[in-house]
N, C-alpha and C. Protein backbone atom coordinates (compact mmCIF):
# COMPACT_ATOMS: atom_id res chain seq x y z
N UNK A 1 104.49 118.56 60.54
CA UNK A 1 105.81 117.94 60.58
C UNK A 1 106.86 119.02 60.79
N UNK A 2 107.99 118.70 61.59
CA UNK A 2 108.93 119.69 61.99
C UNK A 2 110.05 119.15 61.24
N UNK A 3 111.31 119.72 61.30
CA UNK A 3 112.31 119.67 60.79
C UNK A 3 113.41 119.51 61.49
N UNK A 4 114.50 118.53 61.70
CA UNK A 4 115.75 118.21 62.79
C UNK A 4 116.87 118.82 62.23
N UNK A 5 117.65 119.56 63.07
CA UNK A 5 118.70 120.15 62.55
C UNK A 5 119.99 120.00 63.82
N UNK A 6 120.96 119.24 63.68
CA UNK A 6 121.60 119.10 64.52
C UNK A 6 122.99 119.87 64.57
N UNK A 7 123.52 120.31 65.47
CA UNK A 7 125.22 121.46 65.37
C UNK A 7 125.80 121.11 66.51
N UNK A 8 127.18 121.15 65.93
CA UNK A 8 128.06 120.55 66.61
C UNK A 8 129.76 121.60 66.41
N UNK A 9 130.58 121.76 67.39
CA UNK A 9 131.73 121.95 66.95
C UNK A 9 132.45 120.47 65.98
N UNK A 10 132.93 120.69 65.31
CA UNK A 10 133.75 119.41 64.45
C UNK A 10 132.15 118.58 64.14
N UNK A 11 132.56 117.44 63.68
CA UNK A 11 132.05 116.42 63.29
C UNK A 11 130.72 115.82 64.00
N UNK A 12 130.95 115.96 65.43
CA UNK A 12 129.66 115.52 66.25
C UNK A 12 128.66 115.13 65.78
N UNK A 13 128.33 116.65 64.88
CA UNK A 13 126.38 116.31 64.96
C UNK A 13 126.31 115.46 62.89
N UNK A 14 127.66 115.32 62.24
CA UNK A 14 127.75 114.80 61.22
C UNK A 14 127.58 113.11 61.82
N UNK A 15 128.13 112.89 62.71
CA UNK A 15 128.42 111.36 63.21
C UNK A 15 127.13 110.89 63.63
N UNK A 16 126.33 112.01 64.75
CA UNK A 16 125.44 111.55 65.61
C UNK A 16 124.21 111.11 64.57
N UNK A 17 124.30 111.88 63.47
CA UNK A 17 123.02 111.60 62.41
C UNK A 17 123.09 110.10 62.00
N UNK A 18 124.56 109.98 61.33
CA UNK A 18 124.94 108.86 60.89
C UNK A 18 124.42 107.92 61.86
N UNK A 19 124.69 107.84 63.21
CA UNK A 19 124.47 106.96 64.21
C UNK A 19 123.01 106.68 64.32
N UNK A 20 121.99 108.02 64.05
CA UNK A 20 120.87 107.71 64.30
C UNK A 20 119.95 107.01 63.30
N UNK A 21 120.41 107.65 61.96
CA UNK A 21 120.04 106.31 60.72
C UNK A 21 120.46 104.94 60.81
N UNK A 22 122.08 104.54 61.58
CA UNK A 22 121.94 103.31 61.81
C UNK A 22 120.85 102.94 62.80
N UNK A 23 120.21 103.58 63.66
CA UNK A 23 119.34 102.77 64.53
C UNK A 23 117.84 103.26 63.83
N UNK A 24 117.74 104.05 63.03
CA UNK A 24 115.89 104.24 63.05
C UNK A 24 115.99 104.23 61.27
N UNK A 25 116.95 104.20 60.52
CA UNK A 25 117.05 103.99 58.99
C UNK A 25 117.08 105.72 58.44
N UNK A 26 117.60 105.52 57.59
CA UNK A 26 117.84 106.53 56.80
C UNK A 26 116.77 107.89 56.33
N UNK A 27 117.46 109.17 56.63
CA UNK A 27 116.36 110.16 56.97
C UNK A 27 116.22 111.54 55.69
N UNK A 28 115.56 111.65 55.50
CA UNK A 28 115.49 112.74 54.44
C UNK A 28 116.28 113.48 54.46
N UNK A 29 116.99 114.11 53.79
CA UNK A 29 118.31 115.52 53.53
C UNK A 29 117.31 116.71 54.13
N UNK A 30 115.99 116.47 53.70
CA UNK A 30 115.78 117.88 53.60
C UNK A 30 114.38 118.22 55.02
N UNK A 31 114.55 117.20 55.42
CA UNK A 31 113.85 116.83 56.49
C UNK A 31 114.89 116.61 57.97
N UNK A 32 115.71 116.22 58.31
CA UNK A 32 116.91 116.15 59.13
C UNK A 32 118.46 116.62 58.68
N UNK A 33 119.03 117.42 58.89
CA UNK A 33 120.48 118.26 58.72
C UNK A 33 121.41 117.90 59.99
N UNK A 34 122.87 117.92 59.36
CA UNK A 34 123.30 117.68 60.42
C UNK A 34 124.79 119.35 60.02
N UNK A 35 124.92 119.83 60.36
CA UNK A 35 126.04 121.20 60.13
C UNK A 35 126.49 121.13 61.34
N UNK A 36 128.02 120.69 60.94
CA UNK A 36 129.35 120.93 61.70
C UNK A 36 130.08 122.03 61.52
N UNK A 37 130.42 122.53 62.94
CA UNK A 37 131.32 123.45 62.59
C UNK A 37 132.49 123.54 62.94
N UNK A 38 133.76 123.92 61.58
CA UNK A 38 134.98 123.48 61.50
C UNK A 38 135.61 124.20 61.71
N UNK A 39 136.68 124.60 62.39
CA UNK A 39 137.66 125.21 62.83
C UNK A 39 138.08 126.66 62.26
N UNK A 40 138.25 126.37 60.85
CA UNK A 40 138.79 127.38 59.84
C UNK A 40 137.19 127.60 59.27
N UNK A 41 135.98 127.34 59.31
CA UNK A 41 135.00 127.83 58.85
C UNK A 41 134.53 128.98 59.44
N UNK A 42 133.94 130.16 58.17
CA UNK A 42 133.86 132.00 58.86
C UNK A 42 132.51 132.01 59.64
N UNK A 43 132.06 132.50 60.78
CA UNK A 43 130.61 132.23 61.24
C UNK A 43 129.63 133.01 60.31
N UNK A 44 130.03 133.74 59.74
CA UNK A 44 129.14 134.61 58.82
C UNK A 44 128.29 133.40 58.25
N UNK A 45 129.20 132.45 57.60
CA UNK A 45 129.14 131.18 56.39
C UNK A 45 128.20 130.32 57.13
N UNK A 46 128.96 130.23 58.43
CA UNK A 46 128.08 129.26 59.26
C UNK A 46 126.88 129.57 59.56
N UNK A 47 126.56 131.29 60.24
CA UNK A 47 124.88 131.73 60.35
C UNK A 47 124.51 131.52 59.06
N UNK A 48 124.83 132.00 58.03
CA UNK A 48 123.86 132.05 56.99
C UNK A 48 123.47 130.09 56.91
N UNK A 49 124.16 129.44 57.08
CA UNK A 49 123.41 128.38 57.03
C UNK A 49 122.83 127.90 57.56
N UNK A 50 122.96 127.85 58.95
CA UNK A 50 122.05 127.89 59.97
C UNK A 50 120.49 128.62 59.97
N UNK A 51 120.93 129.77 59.28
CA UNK A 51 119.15 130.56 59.46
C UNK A 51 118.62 130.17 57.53
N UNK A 52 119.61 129.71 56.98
CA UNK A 52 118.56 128.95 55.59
C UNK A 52 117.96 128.19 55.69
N UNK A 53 118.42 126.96 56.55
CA UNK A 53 117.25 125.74 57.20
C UNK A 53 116.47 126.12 57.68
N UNK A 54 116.52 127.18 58.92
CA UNK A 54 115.70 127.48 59.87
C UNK A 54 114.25 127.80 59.37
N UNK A 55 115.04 128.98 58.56
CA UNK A 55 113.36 129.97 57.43
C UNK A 55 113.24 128.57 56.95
N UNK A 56 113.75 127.41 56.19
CA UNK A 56 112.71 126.80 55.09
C UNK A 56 111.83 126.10 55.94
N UNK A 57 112.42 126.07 56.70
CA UNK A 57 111.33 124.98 57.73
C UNK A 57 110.04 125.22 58.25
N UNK A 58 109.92 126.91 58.61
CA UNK A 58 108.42 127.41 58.20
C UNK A 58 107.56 126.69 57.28
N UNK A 59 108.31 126.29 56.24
CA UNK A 59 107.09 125.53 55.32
C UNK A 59 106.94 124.13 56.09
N UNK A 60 107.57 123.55 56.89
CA UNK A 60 107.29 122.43 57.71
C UNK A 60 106.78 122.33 58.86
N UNK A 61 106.57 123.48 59.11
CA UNK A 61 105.72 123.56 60.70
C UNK A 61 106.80 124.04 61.68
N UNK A 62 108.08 124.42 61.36
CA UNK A 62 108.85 124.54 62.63
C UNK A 62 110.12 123.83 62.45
N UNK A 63 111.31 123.88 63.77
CA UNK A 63 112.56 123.38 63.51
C UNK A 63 113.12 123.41 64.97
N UNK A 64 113.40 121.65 65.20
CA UNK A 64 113.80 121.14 66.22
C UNK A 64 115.34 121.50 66.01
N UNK A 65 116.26 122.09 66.95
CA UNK A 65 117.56 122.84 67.06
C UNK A 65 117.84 121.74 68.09
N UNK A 66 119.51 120.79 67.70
CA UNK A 66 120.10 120.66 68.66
C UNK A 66 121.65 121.29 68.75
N UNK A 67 122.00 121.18 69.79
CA UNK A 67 123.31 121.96 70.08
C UNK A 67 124.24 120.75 70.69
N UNK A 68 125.46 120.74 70.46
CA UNK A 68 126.38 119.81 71.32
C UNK A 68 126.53 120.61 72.65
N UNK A 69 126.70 122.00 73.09
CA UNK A 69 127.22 122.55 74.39
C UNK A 69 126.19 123.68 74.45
N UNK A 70 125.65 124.15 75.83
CA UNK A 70 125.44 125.78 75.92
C UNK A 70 126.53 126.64 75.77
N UNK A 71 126.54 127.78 75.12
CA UNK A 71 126.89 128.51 75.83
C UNK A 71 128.33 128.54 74.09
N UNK A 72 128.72 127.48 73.43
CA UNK A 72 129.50 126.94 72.48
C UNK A 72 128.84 128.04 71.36
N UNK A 73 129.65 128.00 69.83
CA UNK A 73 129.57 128.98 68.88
C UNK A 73 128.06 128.08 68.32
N UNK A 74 128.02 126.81 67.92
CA UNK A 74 126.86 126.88 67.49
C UNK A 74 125.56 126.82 67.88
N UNK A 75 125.45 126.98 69.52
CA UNK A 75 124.51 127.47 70.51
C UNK A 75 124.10 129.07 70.20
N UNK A 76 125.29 129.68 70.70
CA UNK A 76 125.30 131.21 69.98
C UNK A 76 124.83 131.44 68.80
N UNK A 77 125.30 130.62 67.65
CA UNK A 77 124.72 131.31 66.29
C UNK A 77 123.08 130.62 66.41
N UNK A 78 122.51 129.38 66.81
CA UNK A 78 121.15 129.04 66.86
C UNK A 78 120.31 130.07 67.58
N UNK A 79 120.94 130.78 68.92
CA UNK A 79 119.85 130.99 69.08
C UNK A 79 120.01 132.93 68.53
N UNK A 80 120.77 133.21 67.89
CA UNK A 80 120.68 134.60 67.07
C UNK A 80 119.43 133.99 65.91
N UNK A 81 119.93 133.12 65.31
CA UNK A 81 118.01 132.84 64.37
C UNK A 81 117.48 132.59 64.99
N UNK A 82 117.45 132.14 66.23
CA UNK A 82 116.05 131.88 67.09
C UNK A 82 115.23 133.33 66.95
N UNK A 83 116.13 134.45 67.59
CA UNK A 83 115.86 136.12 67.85
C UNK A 83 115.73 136.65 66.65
N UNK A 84 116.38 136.26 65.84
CA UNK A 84 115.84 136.87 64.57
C UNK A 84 113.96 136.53 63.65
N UNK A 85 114.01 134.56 63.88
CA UNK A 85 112.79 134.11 63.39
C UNK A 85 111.89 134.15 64.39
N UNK A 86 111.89 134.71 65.60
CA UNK A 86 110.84 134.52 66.58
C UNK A 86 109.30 135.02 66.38
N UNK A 87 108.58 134.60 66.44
CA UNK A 87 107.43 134.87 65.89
C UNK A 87 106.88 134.64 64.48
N UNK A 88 107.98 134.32 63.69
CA UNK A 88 107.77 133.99 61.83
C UNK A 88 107.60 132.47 61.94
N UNK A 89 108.54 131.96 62.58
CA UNK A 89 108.93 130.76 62.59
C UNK A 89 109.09 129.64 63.76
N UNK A 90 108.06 128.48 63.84
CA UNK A 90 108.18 127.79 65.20
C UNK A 90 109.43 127.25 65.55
N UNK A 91 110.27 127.49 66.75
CA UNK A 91 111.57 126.91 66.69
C UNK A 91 112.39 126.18 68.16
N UNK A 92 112.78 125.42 68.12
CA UNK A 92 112.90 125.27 69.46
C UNK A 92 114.83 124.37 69.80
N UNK A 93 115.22 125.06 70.49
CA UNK A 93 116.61 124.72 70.91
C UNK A 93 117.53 123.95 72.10
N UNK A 94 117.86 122.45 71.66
CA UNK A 94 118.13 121.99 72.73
C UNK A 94 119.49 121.51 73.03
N UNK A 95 120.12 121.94 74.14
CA UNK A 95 121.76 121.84 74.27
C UNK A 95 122.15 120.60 74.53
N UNK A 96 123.14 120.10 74.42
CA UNK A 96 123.53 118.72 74.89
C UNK A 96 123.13 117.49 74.73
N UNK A 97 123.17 117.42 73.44
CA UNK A 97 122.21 116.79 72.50
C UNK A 97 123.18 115.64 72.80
N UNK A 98 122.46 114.53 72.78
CA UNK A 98 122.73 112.70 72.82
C UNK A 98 121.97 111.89 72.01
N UNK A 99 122.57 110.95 72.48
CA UNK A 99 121.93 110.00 70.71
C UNK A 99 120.26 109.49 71.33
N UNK A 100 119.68 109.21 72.43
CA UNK A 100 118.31 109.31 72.49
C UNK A 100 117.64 110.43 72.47
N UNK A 101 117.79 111.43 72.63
CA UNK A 101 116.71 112.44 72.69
C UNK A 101 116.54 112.51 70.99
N UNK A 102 118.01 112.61 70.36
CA UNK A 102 117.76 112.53 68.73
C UNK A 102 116.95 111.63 67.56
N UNK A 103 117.22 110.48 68.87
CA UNK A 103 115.87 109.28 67.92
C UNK A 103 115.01 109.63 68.42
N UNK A 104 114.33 110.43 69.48
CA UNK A 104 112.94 110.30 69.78
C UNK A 104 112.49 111.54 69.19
N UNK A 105 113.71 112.61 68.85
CA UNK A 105 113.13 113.78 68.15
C UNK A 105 112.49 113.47 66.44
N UNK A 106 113.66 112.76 65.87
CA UNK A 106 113.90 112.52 64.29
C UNK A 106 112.51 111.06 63.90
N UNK A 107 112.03 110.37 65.34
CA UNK A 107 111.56 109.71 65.03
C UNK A 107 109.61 109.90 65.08
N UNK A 108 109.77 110.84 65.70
CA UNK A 108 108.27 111.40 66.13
C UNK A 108 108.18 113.13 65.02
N UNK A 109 108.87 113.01 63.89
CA UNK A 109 108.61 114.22 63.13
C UNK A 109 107.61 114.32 62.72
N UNK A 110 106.53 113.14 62.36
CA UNK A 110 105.09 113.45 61.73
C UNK A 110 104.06 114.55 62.84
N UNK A 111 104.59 114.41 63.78
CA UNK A 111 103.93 115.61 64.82
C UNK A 111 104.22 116.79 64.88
N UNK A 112 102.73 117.56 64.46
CA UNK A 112 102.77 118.68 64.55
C UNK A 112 103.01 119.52 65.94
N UNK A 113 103.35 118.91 67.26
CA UNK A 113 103.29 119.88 68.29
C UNK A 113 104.79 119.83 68.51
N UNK A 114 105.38 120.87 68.40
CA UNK A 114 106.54 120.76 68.32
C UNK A 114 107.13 120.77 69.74
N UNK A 115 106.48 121.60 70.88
CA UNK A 115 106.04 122.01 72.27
C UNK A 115 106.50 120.47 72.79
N UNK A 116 105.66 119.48 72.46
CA UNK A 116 105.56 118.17 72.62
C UNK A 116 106.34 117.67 72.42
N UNK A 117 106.59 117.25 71.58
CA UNK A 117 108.28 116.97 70.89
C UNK A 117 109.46 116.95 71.54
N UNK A 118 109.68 118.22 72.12
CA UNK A 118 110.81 118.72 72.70
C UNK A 118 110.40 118.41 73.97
N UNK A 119 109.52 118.18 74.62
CA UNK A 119 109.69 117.58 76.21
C UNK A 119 109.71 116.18 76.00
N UNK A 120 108.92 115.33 75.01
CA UNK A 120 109.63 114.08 74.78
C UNK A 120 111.29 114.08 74.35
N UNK A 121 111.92 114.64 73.29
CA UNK A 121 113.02 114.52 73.54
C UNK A 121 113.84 114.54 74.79
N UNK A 122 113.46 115.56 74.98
CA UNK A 122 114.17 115.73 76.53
C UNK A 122 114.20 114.84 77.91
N UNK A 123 113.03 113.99 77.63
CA UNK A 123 113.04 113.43 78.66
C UNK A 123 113.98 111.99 78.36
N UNK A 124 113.58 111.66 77.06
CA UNK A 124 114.70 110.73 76.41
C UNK A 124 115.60 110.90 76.75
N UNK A 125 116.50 112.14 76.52
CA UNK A 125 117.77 112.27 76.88
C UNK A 125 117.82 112.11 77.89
N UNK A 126 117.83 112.60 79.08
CA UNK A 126 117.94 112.38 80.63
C UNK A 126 117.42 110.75 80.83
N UNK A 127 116.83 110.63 80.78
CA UNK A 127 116.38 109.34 80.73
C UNK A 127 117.59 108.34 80.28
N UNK A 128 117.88 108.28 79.36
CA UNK A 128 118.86 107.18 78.82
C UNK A 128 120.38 107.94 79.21
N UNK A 129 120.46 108.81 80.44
CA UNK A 129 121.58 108.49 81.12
C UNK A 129 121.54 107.93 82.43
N UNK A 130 123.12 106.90 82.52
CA UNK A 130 122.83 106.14 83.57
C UNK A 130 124.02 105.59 84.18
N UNK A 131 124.60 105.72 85.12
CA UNK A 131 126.29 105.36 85.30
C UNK A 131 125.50 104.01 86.01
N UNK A 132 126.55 103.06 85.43
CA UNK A 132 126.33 101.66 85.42
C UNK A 132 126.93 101.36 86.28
N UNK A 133 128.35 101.65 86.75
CA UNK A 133 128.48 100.90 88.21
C UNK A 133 128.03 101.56 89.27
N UNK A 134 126.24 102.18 89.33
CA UNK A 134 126.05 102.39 90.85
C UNK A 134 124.94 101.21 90.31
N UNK A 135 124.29 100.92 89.17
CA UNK A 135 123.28 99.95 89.28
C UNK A 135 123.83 98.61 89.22
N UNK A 136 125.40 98.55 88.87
CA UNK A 136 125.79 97.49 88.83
C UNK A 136 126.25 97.02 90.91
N UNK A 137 126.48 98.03 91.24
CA UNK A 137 126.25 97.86 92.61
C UNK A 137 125.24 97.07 93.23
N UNK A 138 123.87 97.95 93.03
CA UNK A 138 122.38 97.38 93.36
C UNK A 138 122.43 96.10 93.05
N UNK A 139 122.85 95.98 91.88
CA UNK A 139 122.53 94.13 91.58
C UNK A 139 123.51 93.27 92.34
N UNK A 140 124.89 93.81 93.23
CA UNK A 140 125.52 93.02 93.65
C UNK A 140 124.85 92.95 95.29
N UNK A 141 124.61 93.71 95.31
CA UNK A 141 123.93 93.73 96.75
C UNK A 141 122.29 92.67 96.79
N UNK A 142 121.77 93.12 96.00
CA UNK A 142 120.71 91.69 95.83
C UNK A 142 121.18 90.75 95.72
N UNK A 143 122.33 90.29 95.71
CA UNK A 143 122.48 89.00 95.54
C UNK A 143 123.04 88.74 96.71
């Protein structure tokens, strides 16, 4: 079993959790995290919390990382514990996190392949995007 840890500038990845217990029910504290990061919060404060989940999660087999942006502060601070736990700790980091890839991550945790995991998430995500008025097009044209 792996461990979900979601980061966000502001509130994001506090909301997106919320959002994902409304659709798959309510998820362990210590099994799914959600750490926002706030404006006036020091990154020191913020890595150290970031790499306390990370290490405990070794005892869980590993730790599914999402990010709201590449390239954003809590992209940067994930993947400094990535470089720091590499090799201690299974870990894996995914940017641009949306509300399907997160149910298919948070909902398939009893699996140990974490490898696995993360290309199912991923494909979730891409997958469940979809601009509706070009398919809403298609359907006007069939008719």
């Amino acid at each position: 079993m792996y461990r979900v840890l979601l980061l966000s500038h502001g509130e994001l990845a506090r909301e997106l959790l919320r959002t994902v217990e409304m659709v798959i029910g309510g998820q362990p504290e210590q099994e799914v995290a959600a750490l926002p990061l706030q404006p006036e919060q020091d990154m020191n404060e913020y890595y150290r919390a970031v790499d306390g989940f990370v290490k405990e999660s070794g005892a869980w087999g590993g730790c599914m990382v999402f990010t709201d942006i590449a390239g954003g502060s809590p992209f940067i601070t994930s993947a400094k514990v990535y470089r720091k736990r590499a090799g201690t700790i299974k870990m894996d980091i995914i940017t641009g996190m949306n509300l399907p890839m997160v149910v298919e991550a948070v909902s398939n945790r009893g699996s140990n392949d974490l490898d696995e995991a993360r290309i199912r998430a991923l494909r979730n995500g891409i997958e469940g995007i979809h601009a509706f008025s070009s398919k809403l097009q298609d359907v006007v044209r069939e008719e």
